[in-house]
Protein backbone atom coordinates (compact mmCIF):
# COMPACT_ATOMS: atom_id res chain seq x y z
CA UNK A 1 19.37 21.09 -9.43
CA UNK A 2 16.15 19.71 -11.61
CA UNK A 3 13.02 19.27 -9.35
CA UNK A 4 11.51 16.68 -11.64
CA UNK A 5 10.12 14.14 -8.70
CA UNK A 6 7.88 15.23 -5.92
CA UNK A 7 6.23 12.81 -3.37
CA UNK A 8 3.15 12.99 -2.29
CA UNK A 9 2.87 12.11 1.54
CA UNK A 10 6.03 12.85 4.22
CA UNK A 11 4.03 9.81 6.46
CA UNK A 12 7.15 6.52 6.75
CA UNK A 13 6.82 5.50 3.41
CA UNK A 14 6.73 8.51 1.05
CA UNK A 15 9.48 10.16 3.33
CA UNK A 16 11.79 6.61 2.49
CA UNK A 17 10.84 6.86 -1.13
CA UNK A 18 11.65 10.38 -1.01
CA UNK A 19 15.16 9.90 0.69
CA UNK A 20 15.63 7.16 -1.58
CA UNK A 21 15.73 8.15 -4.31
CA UNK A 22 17.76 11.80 -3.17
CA UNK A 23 20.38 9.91 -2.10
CA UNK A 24 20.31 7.61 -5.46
CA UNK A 25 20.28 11.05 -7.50
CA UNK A 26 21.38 13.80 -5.60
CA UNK A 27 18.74 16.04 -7.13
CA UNK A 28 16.26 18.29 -5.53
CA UNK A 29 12.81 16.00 -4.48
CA UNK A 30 10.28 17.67 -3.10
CA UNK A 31 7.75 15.72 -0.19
CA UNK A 32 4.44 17.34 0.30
CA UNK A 33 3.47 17.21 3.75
CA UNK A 34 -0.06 17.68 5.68
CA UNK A 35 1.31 18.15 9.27
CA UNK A 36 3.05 21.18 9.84
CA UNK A 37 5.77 19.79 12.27
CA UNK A 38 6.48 17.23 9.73
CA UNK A 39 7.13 20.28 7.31
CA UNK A 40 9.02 22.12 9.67
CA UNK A 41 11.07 19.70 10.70
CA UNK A 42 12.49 18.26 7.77
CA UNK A 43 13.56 21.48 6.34
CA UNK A 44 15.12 22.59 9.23
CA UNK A 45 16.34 19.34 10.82
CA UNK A 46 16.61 17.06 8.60
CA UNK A 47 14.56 14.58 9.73
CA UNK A 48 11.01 13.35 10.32
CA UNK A 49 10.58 11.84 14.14
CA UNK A 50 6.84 11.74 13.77
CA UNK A 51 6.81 9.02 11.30
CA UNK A 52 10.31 7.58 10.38
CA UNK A 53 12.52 8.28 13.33
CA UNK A 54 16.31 7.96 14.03
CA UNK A 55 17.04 8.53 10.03
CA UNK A 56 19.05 11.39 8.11
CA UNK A 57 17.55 12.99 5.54
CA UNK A 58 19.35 13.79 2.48
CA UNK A 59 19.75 17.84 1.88
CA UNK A 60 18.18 17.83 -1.39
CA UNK A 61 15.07 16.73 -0.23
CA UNK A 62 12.54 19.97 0.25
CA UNK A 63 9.02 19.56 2.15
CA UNK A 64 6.18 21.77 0.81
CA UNK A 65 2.75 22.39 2.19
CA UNK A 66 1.00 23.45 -1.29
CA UNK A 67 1.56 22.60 -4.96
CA UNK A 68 1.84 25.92 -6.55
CA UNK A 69 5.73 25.97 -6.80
CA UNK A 70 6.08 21.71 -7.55
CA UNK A 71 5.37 20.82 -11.36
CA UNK A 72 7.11 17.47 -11.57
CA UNK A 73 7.45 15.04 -13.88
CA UNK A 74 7.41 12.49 -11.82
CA UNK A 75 4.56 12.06 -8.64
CA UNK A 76 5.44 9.31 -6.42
CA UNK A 77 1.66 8.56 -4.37
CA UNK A 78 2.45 7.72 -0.57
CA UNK A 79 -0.95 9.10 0.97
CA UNK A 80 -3.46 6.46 2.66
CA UNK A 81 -5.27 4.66 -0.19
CA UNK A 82 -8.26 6.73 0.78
CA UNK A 83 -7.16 10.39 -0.17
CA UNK A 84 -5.65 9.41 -3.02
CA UNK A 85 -8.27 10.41 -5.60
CA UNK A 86 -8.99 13.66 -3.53
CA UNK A 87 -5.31 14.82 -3.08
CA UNK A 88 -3.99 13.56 -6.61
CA UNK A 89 -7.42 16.38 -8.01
CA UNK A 90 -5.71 18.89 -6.18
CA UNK A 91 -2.22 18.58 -7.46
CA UNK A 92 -3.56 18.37 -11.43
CA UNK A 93 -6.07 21.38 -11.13
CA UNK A 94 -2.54 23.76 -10.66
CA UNK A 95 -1.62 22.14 -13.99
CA UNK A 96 -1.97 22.96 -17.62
CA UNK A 97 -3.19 20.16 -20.42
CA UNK A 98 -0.19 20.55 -22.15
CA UNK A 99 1.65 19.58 -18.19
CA UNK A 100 -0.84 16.85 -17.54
CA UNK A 101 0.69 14.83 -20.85
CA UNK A 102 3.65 14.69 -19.50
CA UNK A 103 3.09 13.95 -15.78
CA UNK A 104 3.75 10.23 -14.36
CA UNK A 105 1.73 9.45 -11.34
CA UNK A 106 3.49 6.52 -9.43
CA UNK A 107 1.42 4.96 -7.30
CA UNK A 108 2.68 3.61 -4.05
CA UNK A 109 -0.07 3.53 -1.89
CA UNK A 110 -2.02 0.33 -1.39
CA UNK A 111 -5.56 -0.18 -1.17
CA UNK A 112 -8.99 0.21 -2.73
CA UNK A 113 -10.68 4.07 -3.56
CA UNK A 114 -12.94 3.52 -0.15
CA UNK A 115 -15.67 6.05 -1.89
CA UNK A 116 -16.02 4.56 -5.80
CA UNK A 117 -14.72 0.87 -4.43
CA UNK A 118 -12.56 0.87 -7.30
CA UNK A 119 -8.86 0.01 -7.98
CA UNK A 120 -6.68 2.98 -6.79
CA UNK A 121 -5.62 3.59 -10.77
CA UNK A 122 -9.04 3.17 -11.78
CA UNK A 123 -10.34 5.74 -9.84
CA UNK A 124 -7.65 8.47 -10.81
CA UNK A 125 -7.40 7.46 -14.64
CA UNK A 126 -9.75 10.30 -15.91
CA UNK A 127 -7.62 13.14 -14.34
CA UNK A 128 -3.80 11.98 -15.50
CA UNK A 129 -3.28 9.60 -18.77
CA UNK A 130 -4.09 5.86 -17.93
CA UNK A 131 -0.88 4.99 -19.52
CA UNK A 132 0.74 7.56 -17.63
CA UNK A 133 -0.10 5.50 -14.42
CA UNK A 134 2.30 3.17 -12.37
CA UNK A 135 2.44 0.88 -9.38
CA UNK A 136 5.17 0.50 -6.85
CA UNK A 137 4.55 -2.78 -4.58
CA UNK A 138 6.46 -5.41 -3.20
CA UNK A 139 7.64 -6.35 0.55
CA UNK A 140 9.13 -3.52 1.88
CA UNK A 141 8.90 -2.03 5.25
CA UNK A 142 9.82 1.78 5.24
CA UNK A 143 11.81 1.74 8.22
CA UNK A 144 14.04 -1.10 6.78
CA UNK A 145 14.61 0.75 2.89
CA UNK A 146 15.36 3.32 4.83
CA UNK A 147 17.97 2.41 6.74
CA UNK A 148 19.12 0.49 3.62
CA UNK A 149 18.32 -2.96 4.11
CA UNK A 150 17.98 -4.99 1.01
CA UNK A 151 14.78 -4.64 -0.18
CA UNK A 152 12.83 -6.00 -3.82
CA UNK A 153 10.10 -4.75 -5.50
CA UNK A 154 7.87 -4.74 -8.29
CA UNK A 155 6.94 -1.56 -10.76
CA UNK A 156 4.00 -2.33 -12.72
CA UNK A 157 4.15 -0.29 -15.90
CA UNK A 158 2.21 0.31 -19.34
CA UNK A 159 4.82 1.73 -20.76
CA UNK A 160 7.89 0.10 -20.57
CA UNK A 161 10.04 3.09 -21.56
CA UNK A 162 8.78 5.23 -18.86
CA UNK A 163 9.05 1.92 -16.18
CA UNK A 164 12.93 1.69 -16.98
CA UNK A 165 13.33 5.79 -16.74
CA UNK A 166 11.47 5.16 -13.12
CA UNK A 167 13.43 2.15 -12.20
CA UNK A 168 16.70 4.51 -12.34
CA UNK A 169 15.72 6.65 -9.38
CA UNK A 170 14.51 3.98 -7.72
CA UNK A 171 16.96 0.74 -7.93
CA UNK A 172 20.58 0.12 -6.24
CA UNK A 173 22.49 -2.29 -4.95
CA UNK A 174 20.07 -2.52 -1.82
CA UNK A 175 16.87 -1.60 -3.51
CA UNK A 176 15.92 -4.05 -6.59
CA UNK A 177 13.49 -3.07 -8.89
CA UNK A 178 11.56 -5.99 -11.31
CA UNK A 179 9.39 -4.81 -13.54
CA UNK A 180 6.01 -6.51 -14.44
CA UNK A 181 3.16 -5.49 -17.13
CA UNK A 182 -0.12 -6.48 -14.54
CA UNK A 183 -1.41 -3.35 -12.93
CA UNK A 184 -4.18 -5.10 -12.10
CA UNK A 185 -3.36 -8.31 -10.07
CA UNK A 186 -0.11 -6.20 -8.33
CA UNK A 187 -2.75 -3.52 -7.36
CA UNK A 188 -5.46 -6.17 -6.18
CA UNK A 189 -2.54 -8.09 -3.92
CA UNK A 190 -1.22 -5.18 -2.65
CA UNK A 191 -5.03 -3.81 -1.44
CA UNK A 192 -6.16 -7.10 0.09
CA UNK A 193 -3.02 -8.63 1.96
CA UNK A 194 -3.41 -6.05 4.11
CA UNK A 195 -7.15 -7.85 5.41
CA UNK A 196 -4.93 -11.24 5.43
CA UNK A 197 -2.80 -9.79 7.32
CA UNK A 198 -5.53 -8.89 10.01
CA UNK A 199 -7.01 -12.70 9.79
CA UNK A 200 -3.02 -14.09 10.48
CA UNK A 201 -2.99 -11.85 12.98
CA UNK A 202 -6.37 -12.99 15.06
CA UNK A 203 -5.59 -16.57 14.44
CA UNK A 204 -2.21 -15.84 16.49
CA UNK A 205 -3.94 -13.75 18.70
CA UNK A 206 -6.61 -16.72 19.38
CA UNK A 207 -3.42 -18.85 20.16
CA UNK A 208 -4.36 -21.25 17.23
CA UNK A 209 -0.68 -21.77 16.47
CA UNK A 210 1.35 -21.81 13.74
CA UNK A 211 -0.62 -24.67 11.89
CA UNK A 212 -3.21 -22.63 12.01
CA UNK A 213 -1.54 -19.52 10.90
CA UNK A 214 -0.18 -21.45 7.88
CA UNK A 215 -3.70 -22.62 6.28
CA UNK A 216 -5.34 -19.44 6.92
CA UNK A 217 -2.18 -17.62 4.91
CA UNK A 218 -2.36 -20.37 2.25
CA UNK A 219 -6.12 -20.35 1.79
CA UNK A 220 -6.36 -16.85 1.74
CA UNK A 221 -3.91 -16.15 -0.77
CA UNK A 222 -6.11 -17.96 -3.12
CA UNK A 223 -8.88 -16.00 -2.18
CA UNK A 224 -6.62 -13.00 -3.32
CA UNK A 225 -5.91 -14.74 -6.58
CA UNK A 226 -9.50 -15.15 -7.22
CA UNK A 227 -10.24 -11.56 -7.09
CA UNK A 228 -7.39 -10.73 -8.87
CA UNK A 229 -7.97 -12.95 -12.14
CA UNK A 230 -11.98 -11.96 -11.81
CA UNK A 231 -11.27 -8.06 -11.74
CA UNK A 232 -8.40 -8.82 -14.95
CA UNK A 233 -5.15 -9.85 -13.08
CA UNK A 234 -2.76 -12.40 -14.45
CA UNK A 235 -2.43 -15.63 -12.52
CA UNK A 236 1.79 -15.17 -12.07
CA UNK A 237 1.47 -12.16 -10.00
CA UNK A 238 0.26 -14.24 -7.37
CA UNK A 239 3.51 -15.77 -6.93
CA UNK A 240 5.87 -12.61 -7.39
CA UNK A 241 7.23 -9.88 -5.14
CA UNK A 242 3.63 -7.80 -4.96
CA UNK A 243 2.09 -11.33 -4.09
CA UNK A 244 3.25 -13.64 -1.96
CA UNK A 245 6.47 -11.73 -1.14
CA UNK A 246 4.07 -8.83 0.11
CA UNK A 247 1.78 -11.57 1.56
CA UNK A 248 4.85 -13.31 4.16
CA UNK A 249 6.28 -10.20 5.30
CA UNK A 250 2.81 -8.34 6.22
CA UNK A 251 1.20 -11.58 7.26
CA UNK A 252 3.60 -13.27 9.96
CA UNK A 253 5.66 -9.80 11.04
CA UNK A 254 5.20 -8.40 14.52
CA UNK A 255 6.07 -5.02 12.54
CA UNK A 256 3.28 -4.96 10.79
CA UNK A 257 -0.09 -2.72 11.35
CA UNK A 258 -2.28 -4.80 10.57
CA UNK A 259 -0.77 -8.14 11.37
CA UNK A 260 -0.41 -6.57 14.96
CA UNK A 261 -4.17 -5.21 14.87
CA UNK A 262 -5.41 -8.80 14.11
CA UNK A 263 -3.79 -10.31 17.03
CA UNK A 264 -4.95 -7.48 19.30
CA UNK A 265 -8.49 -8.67 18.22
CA UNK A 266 -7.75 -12.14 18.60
CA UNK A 267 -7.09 -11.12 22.09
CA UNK A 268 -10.50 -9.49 22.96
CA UNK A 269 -9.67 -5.91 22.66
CA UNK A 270 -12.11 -4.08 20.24
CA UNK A 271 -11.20 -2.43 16.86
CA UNK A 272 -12.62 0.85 17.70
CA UNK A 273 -10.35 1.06 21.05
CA UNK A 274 -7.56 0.00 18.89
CA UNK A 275 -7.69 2.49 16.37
CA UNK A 276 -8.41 5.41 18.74
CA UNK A 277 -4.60 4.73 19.96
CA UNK A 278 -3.17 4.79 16.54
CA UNK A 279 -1.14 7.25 14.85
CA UNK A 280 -0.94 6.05 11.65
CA UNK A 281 -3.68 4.24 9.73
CA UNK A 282 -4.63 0.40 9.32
CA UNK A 283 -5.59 0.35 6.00
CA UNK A 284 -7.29 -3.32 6.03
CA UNK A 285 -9.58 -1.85 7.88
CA UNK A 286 -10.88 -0.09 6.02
CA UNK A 287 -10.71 -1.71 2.97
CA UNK A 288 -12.59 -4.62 3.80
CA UNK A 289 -15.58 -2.45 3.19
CA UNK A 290 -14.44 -1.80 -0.66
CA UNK A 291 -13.16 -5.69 -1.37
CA UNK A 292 -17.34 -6.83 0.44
CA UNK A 293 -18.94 -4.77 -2.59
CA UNK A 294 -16.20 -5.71 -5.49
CA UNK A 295 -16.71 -9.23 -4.43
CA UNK A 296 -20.51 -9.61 -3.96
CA UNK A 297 -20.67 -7.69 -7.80
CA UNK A 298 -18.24 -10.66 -8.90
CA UNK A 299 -20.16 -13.04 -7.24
CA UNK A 300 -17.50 -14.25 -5.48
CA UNK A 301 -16.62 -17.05 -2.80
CA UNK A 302 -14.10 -15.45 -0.09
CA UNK A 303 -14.83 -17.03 3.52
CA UNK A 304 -11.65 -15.83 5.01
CA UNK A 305 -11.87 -12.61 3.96
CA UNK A 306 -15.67 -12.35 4.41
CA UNK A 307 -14.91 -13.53 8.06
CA UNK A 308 -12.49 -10.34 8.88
CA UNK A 309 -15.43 -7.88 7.14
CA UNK A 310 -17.81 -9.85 9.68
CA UNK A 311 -15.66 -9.04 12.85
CA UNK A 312 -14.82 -5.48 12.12
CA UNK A 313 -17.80 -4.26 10.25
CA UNK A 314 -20.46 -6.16 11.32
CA UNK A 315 -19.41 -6.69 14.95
CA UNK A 316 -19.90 -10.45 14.94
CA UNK A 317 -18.51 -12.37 17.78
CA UNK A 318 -15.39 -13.80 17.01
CA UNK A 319 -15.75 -17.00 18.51
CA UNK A 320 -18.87 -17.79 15.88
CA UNK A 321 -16.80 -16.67 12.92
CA UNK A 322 -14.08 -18.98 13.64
CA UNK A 323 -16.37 -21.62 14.18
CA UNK A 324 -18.74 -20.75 11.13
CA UNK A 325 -15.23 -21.20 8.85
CA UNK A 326 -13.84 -24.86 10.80
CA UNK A 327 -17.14 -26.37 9.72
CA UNK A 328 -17.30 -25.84 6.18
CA UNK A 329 -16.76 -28.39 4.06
CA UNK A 330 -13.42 -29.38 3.01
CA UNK A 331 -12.88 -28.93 -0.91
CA UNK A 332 -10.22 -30.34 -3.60
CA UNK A 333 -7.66 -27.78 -3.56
């Protein structure tokens, strides 16, 4: 069996990438994992409970707990955005130049690097080959791809050779793979639907309705846009799979982390009680704090998303943010 793909995270997602693409290939892929159980269990069972429960693993699929057996070709990224840099250093110190040339880092994580407030690619590009660099992104639930439900998303790629030797492990007749050449704007929607996500979800949890719910969506997805073509995106992404496809699914699903943690807010309770309860992590959270300083070096106008940084970093009362954004002025769109 070749071991040429390893993931990089055993949490929901990088355990359905993982399983993906086994059963696609039938070839050994290994899944490093940080909680023991989680290693234990899927070697010995089969399955992970802790974080995608009720699914089969395929038997080619090996957990490891250290990188000094796994030199893969192929590193699919499925960590929180904000070990990325960190855990990615560790993997390519147990590698030699000659290795590092021909290692493909796959990035399937969203968010921003929380520490260097950079792009997630950015902030990894001087220890694997920039053009060596992909991005995985796109609507897609973990649960749901995998238990097989049809699913589409997009690879962003410099090299289109290496995207179409990626999109083989990755694409059936249930999982649909399109390919696009901006790593930038896919990366930049990917990072900040996830704070949208949190402002849908307080204007449900306010009970503003569904009127409400709409504009804020709308609005805020040209605030994404904005960020997107200022930091080098291309205006189309905006209406593909990693943009507004990402954007309805994570913005209006009960499902989803931080949709759900919006509306909790909306209903009075406070972030830090919130996230004290939580297994897994809420990554707009967090990344408000990265998209604050990219945007203020831009110079940029994002009310929406300035109000959800104002809420959960800054502790203002959410009553006065809501009202603060129904008074501005009304613009052309």
């Amino acid at each position: 069996m070749k071991n040429n793909v390893l993931v990089l995270g055993a949490g929901a997602w990088g355990t359905a990438i993982a399983n993906l693409i086994a059963n696609n290939t039938g070839e050994q892929v290994s899944i490093w994992a940080y909680e023991k159980k989680v290693f234990n269990e899927i070697n010995k069972k089969r399955k992970n409970s802790i974080f995608l429960p009720k699914v089969k693993l395929h038997n080619s699929i090996i957990a490891i707990n250290n990188f000094k057996k796994s030199k893969a070709k192929y590193i699919f990224v499925a960590v929180p955005s904000q070990h990325v840099r960190l855990i990615l250093e560790s993997y390519f110190k147990t590698l030699s130049k000659e290795k590092v040339l021909k290692t493909y880092v796959i990035l399937c994580s969203k968010g921003f690097d929380l520490y260097r407030k950079q792009l997630l690619s950015e902030a990894i590009e001087n220890i694997c080959l920039k053009k060596n660099i992909l991005i995985i992104s796109g609507p897609s639930f973990a649960d749901l791809v995998a238990k097989n439900k049809p699913t589409a998303v997009t690879l962003a790629y410099s090299d289109i050779k290496i995207a179409k030797e990626i999109k083989v492990l990755l694409a059936n007749s249930n999982f649909r793979v399109y390919l696009n050449n901006d790593k930038i704007g896919v990366q930049v929607f990917g990072a900040i639907k996830n704070i949208l996500a949190i402002a849908s979800g307080i204007t449900d949890g306010l009970g503003y309705g569904e009127n409400a719910r709409a504009a804020i969506i709308s609005r805020g997805i040209k605030e994404i846009e904005k960020v997107s073509i200022a930091l080098g995106g291309k205006k189309r992404s905006t209406l593909g799979l990693s943009g507004i496809g990402d954007i309805l699914l994570t913005c209006t699903s009960v499902t989803s982390r931080n949709y759900y943690f919006g509306k909790l807010i909306g209903k009075g309770h406070s972030a830090n009680e919130i996230l004290k309860n939580k297994l897994t992590i809420t990554e707009g959270v967090e990344n408000c704090r990265a998209l604050n300083r990219i945007k203020m070096k831009h110079g940029l106008e994002t009310p929406i998303l300035d109000a959800v940084h104002k809420v959960l970093v800054k502790n203002y009362p959410i009553k006065k943010i809501v009202s603060n954004l129904l008074s501005r002025p009304s613009k052309s769109e």
